[in-house]
N, C-alpha and C. Protein backbone atom coordinates (compact mmCIF):
# COMPACT_ATOMS: atom_id res chain seq x y z
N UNK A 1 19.28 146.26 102.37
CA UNK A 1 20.64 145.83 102.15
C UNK A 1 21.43 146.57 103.20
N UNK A 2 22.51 146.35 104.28
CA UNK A 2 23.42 145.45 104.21
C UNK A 2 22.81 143.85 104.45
N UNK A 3 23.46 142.88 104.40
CA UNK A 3 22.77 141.44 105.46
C UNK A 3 24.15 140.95 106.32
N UNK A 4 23.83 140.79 107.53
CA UNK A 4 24.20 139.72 108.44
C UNK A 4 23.94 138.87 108.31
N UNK A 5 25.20 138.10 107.79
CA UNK A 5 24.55 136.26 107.76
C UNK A 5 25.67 135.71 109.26
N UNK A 6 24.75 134.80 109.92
CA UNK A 6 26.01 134.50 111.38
C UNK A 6 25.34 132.99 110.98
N UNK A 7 26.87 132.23 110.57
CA UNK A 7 26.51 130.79 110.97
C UNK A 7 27.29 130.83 112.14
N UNK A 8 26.34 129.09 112.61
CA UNK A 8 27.30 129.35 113.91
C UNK A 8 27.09 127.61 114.51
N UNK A 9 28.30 127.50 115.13
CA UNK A 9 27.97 125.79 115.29
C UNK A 9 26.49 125.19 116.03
N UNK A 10 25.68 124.59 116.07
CA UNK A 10 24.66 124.34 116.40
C UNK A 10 24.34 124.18 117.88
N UNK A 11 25.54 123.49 118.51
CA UNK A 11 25.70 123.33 119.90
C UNK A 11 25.85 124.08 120.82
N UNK A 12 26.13 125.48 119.79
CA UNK A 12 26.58 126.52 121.34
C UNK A 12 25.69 126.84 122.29
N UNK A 13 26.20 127.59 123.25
CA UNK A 13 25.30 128.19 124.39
C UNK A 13 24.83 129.07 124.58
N UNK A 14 25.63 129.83 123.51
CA UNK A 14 25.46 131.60 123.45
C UNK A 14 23.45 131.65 123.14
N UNK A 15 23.09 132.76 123.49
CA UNK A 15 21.97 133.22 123.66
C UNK A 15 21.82 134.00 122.09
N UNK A 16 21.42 133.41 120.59
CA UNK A 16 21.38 133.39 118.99
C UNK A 16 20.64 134.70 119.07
N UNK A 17 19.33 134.44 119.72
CA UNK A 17 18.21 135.76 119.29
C UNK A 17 18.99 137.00 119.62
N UNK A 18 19.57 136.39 121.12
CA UNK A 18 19.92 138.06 121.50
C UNK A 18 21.18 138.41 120.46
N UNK A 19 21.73 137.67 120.25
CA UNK A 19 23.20 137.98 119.39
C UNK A 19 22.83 138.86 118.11
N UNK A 20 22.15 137.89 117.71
CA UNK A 20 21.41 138.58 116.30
C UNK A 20 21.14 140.23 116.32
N UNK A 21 20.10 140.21 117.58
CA UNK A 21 19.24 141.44 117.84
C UNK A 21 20.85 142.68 117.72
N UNK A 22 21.40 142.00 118.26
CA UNK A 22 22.79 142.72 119.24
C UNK A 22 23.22 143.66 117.48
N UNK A 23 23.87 142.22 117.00
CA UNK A 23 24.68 142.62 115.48
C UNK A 23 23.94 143.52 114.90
N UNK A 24 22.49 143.58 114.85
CA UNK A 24 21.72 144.16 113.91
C UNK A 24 21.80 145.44 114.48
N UNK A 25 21.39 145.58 115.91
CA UNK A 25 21.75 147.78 116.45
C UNK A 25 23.01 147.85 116.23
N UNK A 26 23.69 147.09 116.34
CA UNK A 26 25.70 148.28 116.24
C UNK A 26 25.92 147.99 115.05
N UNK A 27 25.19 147.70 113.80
CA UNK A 27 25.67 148.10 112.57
C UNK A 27 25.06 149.26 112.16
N UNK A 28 23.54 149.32 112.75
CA UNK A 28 22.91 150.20 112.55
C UNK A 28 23.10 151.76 113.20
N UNK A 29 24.45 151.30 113.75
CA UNK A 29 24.77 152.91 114.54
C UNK A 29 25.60 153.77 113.74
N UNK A 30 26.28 152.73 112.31
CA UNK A 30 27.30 152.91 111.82
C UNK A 30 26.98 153.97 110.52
N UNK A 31 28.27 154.45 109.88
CA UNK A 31 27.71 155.31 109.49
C UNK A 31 27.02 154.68 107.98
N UNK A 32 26.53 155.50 107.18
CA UNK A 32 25.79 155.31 105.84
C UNK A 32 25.22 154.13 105.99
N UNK A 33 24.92 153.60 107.59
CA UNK A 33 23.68 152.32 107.58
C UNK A 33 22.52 153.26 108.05
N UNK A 34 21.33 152.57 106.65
CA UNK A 34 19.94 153.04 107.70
C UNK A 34 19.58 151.50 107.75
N UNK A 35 19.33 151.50 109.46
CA UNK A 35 18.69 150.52 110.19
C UNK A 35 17.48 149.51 109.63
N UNK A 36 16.43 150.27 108.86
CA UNK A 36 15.55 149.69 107.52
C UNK A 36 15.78 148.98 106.77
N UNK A 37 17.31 148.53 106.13
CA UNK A 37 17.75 147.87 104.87
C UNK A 37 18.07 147.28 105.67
N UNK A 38 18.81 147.04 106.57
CA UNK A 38 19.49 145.61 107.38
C UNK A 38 19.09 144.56 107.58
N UNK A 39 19.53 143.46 107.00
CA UNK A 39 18.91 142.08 107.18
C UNK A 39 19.44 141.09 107.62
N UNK A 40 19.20 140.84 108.89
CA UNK A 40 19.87 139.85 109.67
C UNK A 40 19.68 138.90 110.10
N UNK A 41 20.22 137.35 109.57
CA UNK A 41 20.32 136.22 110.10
C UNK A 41 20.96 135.47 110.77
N UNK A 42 20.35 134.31 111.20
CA UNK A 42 21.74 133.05 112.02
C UNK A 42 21.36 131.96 111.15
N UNK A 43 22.24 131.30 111.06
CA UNK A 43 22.22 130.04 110.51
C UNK A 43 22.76 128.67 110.96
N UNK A 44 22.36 127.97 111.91
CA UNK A 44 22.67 127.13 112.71
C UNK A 44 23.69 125.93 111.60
N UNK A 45 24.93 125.23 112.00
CA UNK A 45 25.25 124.36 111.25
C UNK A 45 25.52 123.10 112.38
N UNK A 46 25.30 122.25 111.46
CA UNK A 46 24.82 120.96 112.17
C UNK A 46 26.79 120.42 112.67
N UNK A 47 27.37 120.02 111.29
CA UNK A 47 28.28 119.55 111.60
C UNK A 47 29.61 120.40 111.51
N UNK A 48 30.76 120.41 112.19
CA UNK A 48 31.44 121.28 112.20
C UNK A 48 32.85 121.00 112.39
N UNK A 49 34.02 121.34 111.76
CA UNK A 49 35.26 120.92 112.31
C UNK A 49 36.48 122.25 112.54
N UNK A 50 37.12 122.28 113.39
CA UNK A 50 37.30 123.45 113.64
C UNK A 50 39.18 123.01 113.71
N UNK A 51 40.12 123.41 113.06
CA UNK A 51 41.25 123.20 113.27
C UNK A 51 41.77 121.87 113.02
N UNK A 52 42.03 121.16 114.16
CA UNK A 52 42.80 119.76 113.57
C UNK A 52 41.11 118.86 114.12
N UNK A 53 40.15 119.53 114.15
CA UNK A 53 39.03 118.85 114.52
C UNK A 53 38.61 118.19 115.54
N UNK A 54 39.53 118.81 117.19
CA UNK A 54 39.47 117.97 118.20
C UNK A 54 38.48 118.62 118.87
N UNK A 55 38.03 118.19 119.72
CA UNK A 55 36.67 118.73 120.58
C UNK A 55 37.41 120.02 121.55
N UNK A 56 36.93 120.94 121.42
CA UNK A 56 35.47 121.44 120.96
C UNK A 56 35.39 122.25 119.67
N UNK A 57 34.61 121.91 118.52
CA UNK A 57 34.66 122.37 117.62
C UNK A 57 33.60 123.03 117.44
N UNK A 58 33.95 124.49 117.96
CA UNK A 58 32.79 125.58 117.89
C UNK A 58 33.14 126.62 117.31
N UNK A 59 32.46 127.76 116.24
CA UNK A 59 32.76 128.60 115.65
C UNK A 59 31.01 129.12 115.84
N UNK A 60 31.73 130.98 115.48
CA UNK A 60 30.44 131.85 114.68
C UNK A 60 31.36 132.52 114.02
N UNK A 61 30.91 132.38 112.65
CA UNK A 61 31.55 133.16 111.44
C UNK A 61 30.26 134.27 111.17
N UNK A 62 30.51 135.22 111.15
CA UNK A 62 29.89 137.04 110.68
C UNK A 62 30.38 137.36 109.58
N UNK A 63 29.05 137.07 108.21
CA UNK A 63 29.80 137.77 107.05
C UNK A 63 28.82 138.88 106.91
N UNK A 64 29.29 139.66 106.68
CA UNK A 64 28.46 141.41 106.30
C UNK A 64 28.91 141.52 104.98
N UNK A 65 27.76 141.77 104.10
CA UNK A 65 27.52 142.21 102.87
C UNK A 65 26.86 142.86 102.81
N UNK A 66 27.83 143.62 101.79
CA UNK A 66 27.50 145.63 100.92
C UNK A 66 27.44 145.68 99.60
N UNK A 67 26.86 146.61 99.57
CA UNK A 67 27.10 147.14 97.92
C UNK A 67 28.44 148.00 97.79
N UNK A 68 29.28 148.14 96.57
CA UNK A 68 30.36 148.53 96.97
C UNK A 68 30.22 149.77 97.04
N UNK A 69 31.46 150.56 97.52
CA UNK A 69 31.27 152.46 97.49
C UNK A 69 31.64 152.73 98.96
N UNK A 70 31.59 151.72 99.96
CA UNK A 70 31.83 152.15 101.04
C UNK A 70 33.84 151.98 101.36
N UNK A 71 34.69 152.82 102.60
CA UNK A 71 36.00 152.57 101.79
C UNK A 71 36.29 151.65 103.40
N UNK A 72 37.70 151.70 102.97
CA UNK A 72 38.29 150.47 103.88
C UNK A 72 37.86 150.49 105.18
N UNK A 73 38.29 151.64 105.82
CA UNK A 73 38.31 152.14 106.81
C UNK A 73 36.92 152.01 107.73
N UNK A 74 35.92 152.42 106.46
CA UNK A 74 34.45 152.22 107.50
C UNK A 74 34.19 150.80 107.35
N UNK A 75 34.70 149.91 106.77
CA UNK A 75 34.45 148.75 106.52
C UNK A 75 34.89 148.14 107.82
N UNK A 76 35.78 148.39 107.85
CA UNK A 76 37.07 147.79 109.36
C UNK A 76 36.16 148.28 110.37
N UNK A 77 35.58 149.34 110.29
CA UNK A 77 35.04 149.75 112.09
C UNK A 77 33.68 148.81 112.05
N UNK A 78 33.22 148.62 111.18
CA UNK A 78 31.56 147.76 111.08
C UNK A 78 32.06 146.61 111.36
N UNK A 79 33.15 146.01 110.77
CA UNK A 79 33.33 144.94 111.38
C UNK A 79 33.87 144.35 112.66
N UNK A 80 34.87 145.27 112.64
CA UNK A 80 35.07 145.60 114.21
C UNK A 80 34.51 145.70 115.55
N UNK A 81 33.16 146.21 115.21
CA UNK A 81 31.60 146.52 115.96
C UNK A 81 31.03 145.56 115.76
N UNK A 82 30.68 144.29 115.03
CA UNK A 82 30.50 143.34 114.53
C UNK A 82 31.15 141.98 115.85
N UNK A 83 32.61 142.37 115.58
CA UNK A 83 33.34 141.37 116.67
C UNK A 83 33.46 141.89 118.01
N UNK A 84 33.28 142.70 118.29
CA UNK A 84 33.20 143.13 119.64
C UNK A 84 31.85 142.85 120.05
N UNK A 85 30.46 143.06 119.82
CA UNK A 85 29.33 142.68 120.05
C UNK A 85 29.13 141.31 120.03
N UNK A 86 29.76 140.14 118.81
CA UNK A 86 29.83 139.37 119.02
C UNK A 86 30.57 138.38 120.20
N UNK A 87 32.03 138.93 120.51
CA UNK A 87 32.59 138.78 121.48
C UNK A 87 31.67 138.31 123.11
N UNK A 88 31.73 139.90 123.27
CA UNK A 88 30.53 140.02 124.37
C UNK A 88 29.76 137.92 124.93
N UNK A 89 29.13 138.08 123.92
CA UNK A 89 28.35 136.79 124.03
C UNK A 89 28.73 135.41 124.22
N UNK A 90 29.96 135.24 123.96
CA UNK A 90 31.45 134.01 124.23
C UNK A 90 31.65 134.15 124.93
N UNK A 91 31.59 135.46 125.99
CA UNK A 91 32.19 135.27 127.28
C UNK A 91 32.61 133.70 128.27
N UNK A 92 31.45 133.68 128.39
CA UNK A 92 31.07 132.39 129.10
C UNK A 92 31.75 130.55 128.43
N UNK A 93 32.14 130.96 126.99
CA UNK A 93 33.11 129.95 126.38
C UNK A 93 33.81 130.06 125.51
N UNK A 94 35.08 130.31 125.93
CA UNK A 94 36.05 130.72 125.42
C UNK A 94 36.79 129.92 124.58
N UNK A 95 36.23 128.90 123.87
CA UNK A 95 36.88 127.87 123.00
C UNK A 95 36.24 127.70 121.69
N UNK A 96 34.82 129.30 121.71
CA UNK A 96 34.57 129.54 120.04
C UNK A 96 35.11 130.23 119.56
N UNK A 97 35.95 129.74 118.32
CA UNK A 97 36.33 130.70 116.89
C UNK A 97 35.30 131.38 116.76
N UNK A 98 35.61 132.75 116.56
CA UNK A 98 35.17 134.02 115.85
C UNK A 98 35.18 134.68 115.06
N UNK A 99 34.93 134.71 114.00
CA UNK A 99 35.31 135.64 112.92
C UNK A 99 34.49 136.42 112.02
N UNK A 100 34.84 137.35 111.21
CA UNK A 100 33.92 138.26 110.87
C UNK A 100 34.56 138.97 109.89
N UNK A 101 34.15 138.72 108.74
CA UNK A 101 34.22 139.11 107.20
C UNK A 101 33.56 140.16 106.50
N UNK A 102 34.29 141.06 105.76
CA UNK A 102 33.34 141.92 105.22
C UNK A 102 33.37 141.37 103.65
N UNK A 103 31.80 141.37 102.92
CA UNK A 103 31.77 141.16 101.30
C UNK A 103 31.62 141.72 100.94
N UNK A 104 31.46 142.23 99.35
CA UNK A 104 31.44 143.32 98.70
C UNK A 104 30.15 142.29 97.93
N UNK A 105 28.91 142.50 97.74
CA UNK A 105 28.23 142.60 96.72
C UNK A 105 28.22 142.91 94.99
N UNK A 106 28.02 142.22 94.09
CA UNK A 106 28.44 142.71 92.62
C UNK A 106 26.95 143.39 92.60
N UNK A 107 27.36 144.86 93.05
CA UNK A 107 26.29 145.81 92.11
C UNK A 107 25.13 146.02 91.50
N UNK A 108 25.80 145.27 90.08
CA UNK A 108 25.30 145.36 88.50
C UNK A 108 24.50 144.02 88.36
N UNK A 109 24.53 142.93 89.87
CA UNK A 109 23.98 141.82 89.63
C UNK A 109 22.56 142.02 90.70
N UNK A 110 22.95 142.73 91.96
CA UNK A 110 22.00 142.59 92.95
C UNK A 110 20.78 143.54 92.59
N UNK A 111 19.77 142.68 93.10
CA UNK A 111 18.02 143.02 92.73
C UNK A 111 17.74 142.88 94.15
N UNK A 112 16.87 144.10 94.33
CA UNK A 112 15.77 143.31 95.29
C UNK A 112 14.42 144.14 95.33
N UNK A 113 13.23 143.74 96.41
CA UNK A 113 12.04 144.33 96.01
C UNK A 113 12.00 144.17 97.20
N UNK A 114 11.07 145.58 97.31
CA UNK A 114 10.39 145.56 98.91
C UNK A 114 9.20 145.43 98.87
N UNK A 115 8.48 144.69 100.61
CA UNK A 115 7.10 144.69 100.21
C UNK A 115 6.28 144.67 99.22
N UNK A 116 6.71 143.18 98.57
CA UNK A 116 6.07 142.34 97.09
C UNK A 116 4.50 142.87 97.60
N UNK A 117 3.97 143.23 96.48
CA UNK A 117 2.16 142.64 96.75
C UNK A 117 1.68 142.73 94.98
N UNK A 118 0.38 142.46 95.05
CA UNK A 118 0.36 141.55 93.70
C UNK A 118 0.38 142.97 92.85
């Protein structure tokens, strides 16, 4: 636990693996992240409308989810580190929305297991 989820419009150009790779070290630099729990995805979306829906309708939305306990402040710099790394990678087209959300996880609901074996 934390997870990077990055959807992102399907069409772009940006280079996904490396992005991914990218998000996953600069969260992991941050503080009370160990690099081990981090789980990071992309999620390609097919169809997409972005504003009044005129071409080009490109986005990557970055949601980061925690368990709660962490406070505002370190929240803002992870995400912050989050959009700046992401940034980086738009260079080259400057007509994707960006954005990047922090969630709070419910606690008392989240399970997980490592390395299931029978």
């Amino acid at each position: 636990m934390p997870h990077i989820i990055v959807e992102y419009t399907e069409t772009l150009t940006v280079n996904i693996p490396a992005l991914v790779f990218e998000l996953h070290e600069d969260l992991a630099e941050k503080d009370t992240i160990d690099i081990r729990a981090i789980k990071t995805r992309a999620i390609p979306v097919k169809y997409t409308v972005v504003g009044h829906g005129e071409e080009p309708d490109k986005f990557i939305h970055i949601t980061l989810k925690l368990l709660p306990g962490r406070d505002d402040d370190l929240k803002k710099v992870m995400a912050q580190g989050l959009h700046d790394t992401a940034r980086k990678h738009c260079v080259r087209d400057k007509s994707i929305s960006l954005s990047v959300e922090v969630a709070e996880l419910h606690a008392e609901s989240y399970t997980k297991s490592n390395h299931i074996k029978d």
